[in-house]
PDB file of N, CA and C in Angstrom:
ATOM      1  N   UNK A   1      11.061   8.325  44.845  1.00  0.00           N
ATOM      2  CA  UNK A   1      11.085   7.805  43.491  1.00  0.00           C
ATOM      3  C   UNK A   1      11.485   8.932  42.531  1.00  0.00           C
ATOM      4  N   UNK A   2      12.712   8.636  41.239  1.00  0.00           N
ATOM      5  CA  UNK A   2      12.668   9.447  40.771  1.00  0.00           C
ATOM      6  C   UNK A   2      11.920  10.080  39.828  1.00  0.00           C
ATOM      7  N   UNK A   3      11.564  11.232  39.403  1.00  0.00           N
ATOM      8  CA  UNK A   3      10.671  11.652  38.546  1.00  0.00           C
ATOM      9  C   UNK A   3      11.711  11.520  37.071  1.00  0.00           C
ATOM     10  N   UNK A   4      10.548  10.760  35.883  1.00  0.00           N
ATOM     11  CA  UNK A   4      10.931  10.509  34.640  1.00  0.00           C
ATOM     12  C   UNK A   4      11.374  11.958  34.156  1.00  0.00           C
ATOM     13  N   UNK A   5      12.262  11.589  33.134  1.00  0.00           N
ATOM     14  CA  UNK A   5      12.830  13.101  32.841  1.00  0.00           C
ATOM     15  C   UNK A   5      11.690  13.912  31.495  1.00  0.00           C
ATOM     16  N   UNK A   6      10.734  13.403  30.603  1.00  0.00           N
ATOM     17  CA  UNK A   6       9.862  13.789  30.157  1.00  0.00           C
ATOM     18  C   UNK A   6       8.283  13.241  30.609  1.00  0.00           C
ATOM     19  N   UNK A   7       7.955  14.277  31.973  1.00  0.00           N
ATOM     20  CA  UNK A   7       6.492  13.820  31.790  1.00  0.00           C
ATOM     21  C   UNK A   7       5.501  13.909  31.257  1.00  0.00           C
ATOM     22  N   UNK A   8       4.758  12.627  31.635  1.00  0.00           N
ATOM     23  CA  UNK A   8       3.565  12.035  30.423  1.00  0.00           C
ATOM     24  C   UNK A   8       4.261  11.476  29.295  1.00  0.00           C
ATOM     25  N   UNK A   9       5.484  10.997  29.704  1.00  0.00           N
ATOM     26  CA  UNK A   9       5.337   9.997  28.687  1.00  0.00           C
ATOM     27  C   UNK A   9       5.621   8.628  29.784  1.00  0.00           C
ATOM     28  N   UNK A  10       5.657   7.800  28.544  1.00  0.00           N
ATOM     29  CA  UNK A  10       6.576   6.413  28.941  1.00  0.00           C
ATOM     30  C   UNK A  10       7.020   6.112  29.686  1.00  0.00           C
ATOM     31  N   UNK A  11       7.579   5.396  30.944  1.00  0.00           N
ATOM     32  CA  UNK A  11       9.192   4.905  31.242  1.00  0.00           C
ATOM     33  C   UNK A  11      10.204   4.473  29.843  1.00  0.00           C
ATOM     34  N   UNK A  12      11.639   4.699  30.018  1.00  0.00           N
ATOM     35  CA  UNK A  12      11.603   4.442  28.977  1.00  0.00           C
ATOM     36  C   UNK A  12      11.683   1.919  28.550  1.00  0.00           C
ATOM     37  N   UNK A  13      11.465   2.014  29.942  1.00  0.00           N
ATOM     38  CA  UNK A  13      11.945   0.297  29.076  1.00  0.00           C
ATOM     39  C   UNK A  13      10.068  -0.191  28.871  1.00  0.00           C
ATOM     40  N   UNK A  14       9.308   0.525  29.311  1.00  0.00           N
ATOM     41  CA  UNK A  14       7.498   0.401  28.830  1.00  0.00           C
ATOM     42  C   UNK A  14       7.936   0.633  27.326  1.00  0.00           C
ATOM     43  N   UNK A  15       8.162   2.130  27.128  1.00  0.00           N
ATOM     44  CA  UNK A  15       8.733   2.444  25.747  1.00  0.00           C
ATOM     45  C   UNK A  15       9.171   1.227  24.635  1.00  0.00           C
ATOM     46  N   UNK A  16      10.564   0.523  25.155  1.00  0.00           N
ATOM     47  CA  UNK A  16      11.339  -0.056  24.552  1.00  0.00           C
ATOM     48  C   UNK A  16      10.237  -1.617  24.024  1.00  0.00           C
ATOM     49  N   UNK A  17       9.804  -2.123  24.846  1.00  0.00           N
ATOM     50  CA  UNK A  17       8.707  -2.966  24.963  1.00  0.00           C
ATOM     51  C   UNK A  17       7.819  -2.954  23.911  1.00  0.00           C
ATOM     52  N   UNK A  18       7.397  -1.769  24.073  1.00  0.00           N
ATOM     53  CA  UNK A  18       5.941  -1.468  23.617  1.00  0.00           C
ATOM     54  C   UNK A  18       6.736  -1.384  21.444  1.00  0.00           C
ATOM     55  N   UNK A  19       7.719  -0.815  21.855  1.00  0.00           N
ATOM     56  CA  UNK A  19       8.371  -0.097  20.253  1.00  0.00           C
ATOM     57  C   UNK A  19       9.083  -2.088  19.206  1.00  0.00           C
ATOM     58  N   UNK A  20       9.192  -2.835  20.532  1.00  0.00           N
ATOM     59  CA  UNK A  20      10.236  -4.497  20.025  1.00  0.00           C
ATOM     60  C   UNK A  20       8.705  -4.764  19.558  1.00  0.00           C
ATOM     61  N   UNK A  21       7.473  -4.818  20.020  1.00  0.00           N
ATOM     62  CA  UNK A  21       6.282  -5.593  19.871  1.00  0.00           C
ATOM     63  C   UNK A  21       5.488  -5.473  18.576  1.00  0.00           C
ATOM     64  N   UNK A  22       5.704  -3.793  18.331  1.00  0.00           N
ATOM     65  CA  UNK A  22       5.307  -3.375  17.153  1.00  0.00           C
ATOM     66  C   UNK A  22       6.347  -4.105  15.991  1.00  0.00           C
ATOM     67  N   UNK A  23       7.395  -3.361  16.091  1.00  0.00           N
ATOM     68  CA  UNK A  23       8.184  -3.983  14.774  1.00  0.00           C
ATOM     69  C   UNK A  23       8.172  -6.270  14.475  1.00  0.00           C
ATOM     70  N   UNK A  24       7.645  -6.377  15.844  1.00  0.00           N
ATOM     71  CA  UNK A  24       7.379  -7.877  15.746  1.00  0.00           C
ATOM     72  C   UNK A  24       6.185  -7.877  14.641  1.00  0.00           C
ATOM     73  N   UNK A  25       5.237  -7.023  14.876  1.00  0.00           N
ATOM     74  CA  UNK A  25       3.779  -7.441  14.289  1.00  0.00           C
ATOM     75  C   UNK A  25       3.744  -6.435  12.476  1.00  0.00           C
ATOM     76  N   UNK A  26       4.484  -5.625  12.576  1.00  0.00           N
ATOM     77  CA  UNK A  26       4.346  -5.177  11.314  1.00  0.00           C
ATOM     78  C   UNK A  26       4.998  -5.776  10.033  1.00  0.00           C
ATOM     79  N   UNK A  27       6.065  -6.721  10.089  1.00  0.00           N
ATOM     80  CA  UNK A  27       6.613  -7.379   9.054  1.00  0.00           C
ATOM     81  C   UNK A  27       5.068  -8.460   8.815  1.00  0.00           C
ATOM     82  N   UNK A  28       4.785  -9.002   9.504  1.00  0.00           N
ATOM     83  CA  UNK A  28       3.465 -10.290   9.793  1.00  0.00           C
ATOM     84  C   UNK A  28       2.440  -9.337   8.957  1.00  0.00           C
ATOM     85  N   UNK A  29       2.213  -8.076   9.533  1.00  0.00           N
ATOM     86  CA  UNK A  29       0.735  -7.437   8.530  1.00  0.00           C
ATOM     87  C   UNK A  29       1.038  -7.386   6.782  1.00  0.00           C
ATOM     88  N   UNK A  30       2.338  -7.185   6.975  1.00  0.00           N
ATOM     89  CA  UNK A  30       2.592  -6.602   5.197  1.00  0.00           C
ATOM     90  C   UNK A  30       2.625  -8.153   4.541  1.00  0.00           C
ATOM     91  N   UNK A  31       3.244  -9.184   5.260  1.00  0.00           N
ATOM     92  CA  UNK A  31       2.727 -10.202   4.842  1.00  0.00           C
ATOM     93  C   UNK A  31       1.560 -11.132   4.431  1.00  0.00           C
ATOM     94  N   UNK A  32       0.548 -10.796   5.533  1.00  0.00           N
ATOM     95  CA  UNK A  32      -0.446 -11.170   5.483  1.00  0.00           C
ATOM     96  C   UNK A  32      -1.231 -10.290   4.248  1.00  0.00           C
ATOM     97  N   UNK A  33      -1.287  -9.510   4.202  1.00  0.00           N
ATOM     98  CA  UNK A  33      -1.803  -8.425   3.024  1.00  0.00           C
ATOM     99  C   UNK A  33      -0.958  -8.687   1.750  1.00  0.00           C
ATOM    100  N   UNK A  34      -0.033  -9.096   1.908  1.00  0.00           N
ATOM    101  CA  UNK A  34       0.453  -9.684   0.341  1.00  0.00           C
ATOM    102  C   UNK A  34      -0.243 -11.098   0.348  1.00  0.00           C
ATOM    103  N   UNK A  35      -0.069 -11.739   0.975  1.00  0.00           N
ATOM    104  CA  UNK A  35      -0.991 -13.377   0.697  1.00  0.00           C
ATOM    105  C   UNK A  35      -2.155 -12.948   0.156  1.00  0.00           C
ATOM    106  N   UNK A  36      -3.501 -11.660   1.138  1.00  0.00           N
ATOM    107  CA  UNK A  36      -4.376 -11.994   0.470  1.00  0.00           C
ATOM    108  C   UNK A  36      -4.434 -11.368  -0.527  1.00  0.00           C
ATOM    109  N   UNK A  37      -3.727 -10.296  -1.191  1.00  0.00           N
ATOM    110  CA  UNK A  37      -3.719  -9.760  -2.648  1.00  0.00           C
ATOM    111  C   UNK A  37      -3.128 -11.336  -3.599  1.00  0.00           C
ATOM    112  N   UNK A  38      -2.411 -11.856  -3.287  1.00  0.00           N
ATOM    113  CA  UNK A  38      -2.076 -13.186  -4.268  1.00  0.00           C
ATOM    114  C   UNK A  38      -3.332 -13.880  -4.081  1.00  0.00           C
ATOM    115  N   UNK A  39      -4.152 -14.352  -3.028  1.00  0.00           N
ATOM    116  CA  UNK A  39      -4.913 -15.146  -2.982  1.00  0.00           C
ATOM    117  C   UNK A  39      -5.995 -14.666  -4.299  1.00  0.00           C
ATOM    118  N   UNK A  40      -6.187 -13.594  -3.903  1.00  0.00           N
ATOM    119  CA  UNK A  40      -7.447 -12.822  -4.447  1.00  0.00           C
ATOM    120  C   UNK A  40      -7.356 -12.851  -6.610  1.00  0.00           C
ATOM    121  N   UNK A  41      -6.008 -12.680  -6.024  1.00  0.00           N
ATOM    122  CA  UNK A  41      -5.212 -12.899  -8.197  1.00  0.00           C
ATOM    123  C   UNK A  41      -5.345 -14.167  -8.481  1.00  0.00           C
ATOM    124  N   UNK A  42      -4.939 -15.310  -8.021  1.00  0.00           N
ATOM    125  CA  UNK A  42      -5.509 -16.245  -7.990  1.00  0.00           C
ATOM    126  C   UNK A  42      -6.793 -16.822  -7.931  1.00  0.00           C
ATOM    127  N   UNK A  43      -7.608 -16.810  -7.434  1.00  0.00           N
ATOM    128  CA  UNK A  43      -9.104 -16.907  -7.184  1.00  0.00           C
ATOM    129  C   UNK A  43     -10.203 -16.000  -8.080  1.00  0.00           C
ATOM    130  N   UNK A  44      -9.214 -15.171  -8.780  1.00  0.00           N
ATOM    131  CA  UNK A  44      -9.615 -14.733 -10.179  1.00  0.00           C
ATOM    132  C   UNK A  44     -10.843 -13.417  -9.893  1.00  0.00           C
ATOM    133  N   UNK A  45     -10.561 -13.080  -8.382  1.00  0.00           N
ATOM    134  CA  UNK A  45     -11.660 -12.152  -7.822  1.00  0.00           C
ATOM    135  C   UNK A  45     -10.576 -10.561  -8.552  1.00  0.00           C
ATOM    136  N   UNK A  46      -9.448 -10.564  -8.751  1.00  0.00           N
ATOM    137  CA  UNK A  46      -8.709  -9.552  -9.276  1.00  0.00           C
ATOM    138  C   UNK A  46      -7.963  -9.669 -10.325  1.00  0.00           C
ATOM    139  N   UNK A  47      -7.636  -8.844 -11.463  1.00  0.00           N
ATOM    140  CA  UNK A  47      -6.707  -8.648 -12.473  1.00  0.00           C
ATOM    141  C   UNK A  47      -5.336  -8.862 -11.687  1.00  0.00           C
ATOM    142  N   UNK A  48      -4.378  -9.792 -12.606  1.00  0.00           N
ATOM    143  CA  UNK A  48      -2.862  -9.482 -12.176  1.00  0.00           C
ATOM    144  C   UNK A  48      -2.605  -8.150 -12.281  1.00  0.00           C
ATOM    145  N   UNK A  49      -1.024  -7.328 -11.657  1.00  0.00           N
ATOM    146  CA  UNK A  49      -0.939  -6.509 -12.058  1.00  0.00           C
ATOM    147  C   UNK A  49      -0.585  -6.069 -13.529  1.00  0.00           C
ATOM    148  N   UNK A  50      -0.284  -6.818 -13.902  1.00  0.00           N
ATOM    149  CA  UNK A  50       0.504  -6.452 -15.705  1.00  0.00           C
ATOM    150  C   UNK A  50      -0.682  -6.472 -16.911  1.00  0.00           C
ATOM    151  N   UNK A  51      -1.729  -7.178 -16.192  1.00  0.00           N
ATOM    152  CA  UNK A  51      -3.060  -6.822 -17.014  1.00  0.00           C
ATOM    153  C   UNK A  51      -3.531  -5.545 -16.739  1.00  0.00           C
ATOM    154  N   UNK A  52      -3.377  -5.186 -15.761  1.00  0.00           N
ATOM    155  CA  UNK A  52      -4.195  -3.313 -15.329  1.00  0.00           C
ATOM    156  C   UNK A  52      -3.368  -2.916 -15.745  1.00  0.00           C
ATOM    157  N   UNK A  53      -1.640  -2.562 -15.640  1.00  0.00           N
ATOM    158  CA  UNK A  53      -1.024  -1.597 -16.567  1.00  0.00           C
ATOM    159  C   UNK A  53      -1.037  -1.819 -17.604  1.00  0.00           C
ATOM    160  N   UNK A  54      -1.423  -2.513 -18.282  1.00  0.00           N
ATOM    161  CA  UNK A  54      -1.372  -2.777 -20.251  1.00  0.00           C
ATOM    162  C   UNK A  54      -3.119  -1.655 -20.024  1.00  0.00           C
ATOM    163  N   UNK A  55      -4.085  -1.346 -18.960  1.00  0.00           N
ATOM    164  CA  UNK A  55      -4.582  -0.405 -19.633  1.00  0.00           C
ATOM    165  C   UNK A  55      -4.916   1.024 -19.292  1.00  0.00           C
ATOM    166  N   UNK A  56      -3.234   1.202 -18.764  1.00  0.00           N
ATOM    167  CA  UNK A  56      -3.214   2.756 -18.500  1.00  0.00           C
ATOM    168  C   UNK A  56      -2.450   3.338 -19.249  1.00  0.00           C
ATOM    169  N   UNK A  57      -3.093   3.600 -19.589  1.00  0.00           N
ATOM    170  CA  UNK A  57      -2.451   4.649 -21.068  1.00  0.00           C
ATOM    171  C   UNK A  57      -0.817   5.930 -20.422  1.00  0.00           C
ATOM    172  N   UNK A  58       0.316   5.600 -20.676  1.00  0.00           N
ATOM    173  CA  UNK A  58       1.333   6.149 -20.272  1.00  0.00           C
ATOM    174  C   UNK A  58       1.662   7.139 -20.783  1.00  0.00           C
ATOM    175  N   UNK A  59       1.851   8.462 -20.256  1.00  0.00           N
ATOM    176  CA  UNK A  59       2.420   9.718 -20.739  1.00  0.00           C
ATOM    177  C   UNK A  59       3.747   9.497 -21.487  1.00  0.00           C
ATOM    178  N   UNK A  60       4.415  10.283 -22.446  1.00  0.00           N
ATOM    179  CA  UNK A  60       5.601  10.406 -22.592  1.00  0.00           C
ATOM    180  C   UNK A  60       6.761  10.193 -21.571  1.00  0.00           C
ATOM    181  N   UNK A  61       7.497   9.230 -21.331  1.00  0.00           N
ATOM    182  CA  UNK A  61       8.605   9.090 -20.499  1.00  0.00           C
ATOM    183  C   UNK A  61       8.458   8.620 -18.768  1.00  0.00           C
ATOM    184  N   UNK A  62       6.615   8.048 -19.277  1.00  0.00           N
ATOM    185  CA  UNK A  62       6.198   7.691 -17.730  1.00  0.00           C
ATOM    186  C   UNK A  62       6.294   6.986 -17.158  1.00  0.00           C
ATOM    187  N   UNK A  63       6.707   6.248 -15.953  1.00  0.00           N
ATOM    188  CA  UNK A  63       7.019   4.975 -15.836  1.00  0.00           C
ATOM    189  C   UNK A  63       6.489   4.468 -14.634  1.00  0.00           C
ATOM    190  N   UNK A  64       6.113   3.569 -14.099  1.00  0.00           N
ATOM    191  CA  UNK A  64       5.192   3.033 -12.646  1.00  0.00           C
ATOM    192  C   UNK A  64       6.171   3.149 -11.642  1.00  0.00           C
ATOM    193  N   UNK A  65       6.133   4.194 -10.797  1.00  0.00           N
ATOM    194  CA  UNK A  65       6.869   4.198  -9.364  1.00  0.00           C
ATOM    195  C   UNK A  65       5.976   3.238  -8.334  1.00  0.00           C
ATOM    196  N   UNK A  66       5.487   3.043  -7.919  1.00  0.00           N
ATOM    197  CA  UNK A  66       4.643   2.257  -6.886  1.00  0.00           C
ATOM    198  C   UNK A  66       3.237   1.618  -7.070  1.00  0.00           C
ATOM    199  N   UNK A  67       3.290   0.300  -6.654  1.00  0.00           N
ATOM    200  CA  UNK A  67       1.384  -0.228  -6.939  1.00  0.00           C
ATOM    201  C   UNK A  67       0.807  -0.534  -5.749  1.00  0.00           C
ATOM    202  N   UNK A  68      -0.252  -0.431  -5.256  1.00  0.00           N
ATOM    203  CA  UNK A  68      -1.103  -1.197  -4.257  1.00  0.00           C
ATOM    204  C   UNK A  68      -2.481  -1.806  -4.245  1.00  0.00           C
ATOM    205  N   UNK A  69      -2.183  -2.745  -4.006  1.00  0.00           N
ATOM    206  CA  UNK A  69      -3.298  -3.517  -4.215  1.00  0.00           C
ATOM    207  C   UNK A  69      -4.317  -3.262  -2.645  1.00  0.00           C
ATOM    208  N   UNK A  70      -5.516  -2.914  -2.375  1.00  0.00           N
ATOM    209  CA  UNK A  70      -6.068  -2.779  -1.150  1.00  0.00           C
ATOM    210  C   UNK A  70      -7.394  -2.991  -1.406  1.00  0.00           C
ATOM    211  N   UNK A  71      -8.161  -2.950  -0.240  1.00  0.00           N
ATOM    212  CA  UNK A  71      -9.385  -3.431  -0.042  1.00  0.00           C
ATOM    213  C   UNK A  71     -10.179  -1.727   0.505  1.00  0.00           C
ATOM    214  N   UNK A  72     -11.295  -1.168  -0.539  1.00  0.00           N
ATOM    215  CA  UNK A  72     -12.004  -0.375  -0.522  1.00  0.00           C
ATOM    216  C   UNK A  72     -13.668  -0.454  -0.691  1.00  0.00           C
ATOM    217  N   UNK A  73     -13.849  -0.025   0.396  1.00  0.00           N
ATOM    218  CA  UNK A  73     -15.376   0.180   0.598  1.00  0.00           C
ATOM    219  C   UNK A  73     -16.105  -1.510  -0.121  1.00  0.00           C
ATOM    220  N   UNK A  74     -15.332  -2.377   0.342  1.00  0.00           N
ATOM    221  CA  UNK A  74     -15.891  -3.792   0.102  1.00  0.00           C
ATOM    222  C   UNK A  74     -15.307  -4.063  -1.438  1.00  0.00           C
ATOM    223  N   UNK A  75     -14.277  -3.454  -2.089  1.00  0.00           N
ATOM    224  CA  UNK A  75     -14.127  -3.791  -3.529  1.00  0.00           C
ATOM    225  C   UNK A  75     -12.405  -3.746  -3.386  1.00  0.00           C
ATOM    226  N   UNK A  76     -11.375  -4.656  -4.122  1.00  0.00           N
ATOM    227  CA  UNK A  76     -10.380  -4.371  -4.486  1.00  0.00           C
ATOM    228  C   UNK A  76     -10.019  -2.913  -5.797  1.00  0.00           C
ATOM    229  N   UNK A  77      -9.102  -2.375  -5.628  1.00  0.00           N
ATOM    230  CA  UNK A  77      -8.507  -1.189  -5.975  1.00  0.00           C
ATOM    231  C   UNK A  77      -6.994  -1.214  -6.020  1.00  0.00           C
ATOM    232  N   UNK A  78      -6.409  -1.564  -7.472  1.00  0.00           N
ATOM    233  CA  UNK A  78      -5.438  -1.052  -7.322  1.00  0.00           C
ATOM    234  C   UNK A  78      -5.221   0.806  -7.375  1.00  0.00           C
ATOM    235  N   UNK A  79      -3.937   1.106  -6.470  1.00  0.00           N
ATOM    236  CA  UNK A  79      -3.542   2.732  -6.252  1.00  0.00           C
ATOM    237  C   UNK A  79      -2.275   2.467  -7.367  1.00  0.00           C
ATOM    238  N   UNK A  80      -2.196   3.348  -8.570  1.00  0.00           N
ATOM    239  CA  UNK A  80      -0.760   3.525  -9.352  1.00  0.00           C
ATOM    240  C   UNK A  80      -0.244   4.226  -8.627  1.00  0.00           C
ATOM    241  N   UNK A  81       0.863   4.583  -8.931  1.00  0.00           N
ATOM    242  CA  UNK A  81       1.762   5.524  -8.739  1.00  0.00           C
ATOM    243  C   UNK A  81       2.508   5.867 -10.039  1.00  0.00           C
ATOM    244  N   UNK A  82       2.514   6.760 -10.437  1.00  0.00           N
ATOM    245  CA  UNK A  82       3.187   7.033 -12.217  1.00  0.00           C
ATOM    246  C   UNK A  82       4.095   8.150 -11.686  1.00  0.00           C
ATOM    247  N   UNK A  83       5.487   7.950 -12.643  1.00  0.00           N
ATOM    248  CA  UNK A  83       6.435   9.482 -12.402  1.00  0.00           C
ATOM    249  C   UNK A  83       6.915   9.217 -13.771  1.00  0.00           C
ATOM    250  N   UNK A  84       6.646  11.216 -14.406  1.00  0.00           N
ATOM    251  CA  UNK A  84       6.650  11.306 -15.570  1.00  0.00           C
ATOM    252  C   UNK A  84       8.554  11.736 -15.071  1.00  0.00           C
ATOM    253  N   UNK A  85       9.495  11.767 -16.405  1.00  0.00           N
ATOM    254  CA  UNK A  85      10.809  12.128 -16.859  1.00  0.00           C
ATOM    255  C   UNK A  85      11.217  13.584 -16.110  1.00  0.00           C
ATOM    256  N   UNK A  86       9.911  14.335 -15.818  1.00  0.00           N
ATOM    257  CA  UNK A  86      10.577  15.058 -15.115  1.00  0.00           C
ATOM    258  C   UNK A  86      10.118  15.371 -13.422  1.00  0.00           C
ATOM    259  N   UNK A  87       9.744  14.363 -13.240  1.00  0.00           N
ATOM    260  CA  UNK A  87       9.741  14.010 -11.679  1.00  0.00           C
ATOM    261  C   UNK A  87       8.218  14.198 -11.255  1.00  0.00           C
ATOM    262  N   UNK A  88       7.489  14.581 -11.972  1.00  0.00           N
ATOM    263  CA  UNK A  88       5.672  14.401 -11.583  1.00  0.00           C
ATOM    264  C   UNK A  88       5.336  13.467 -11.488  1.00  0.00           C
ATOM    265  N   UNK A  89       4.556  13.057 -10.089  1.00  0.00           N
ATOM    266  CA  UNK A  89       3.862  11.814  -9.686  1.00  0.00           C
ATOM    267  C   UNK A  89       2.281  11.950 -10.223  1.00  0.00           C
ATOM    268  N   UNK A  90       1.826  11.197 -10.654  1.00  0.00           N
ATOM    269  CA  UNK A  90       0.507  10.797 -10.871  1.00  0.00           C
ATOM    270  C   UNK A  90      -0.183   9.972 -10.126  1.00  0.00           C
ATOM    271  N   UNK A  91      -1.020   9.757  -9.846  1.00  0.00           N
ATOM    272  CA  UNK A  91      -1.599   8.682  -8.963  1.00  0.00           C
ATOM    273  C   UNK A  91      -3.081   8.191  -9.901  1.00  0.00           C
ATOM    274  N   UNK A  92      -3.470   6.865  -9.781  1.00  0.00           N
ATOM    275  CA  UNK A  92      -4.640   6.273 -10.508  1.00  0.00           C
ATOM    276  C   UNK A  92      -5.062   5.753  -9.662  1.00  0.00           C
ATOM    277  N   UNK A  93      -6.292   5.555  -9.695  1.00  0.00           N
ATOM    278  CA  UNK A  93      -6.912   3.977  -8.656  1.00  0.00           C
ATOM    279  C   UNK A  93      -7.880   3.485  -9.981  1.00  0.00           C
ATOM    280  N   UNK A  94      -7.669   2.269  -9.883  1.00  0.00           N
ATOM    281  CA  UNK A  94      -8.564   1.166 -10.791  1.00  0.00           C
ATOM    282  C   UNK A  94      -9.180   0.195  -9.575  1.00  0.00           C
ATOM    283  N   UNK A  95     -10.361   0.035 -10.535  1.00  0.00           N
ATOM    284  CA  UNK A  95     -11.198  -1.116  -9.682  1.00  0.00           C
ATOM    285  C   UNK A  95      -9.981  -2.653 -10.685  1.00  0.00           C
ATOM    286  N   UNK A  96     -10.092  -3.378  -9.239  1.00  0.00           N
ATOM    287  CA  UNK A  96      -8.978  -4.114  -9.818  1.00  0.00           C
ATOM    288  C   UNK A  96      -9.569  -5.394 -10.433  1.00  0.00           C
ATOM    289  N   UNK A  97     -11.170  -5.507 -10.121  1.00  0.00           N
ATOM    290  CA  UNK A  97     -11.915  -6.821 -10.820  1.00  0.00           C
ATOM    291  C   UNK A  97     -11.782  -6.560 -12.125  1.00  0.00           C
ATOM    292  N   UNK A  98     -11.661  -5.309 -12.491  1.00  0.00           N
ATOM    293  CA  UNK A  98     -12.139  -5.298 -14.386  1.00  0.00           C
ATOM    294  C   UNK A  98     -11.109  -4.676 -15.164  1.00  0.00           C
ATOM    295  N   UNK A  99     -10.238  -3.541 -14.130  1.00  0.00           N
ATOM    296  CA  UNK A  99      -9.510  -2.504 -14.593  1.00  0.00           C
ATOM    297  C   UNK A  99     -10.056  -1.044 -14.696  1.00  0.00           C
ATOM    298  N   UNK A 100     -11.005  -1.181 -14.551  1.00  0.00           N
ATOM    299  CA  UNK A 100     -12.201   0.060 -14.878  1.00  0.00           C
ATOM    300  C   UNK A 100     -11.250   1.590 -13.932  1.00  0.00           C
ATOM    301  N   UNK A 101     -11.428   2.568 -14.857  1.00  0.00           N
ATOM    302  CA  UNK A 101     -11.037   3.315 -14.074  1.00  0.00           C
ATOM    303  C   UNK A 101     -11.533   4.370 -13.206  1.00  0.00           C
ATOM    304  N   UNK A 102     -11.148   4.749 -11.536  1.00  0.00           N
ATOM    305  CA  UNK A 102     -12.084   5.360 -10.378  1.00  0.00           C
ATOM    306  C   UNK A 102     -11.425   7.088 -10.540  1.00  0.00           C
ATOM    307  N   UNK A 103     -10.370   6.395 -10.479  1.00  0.00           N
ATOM    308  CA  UNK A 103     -10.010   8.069 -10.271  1.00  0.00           C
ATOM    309  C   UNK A 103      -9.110   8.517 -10.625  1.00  0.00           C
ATOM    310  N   UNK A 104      -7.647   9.569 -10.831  1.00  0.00           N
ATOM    311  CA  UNK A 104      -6.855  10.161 -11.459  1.00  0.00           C
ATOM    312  C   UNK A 104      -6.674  11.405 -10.262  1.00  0.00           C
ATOM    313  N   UNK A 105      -5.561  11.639  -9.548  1.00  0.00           N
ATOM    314  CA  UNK A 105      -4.904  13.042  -8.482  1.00  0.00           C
ATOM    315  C   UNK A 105      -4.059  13.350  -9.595  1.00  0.00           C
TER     316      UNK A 105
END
């Protein structure tokens, strides 16, 4: 039998398998995690997003690069993402029931 050309790993069609199965199931997670962030905006357990940014106060020339909505220590949290004009990222987390704010990197 021949010996695989990097051992400890894979064969490579285990590999190929294992790599089709994942990309099957990861479009399905980001989906499912957007339903329940809509569910949750809906069901009035969270602020939309355009209500939490009306109360983050924006630096000069700052503008929202990225949002996430996630599930922390049993509470929703949106994560900002802010980039000021000259390329500084900010990051916020708000509790997303009230807007209240957790933290600031």
């Amino acid at each position: 039998m021949p010996r695989p050309p990097f051992p400890g790993l894979l064969p490579s069609g285990t590999l190929l398998v294992l790599l089709v199965g994942l990309l099957a199931v990861l479009p399905a997670r980001a989906d499912d995690d957007h339903e329940r962030a809509r569910a949750a905006v809906v069901r009035g357990e969270v602020l939309p997003l355009d209500a939490v940014l009306a109360r983050v106060p924006l630096r000069a020339g700052e503008r929202l690069l990225d949002a996430e909505l996630e599930r922390e220590g049993g509470r929703w949290v949106y994560e900002l993402e802010l980039i000021s004009a000259d390329g500084r990222v900010r990051e916020v987390e708000l509790d997303a029931r009230d807007g209240r704010w957790i933290e600031e990197d």
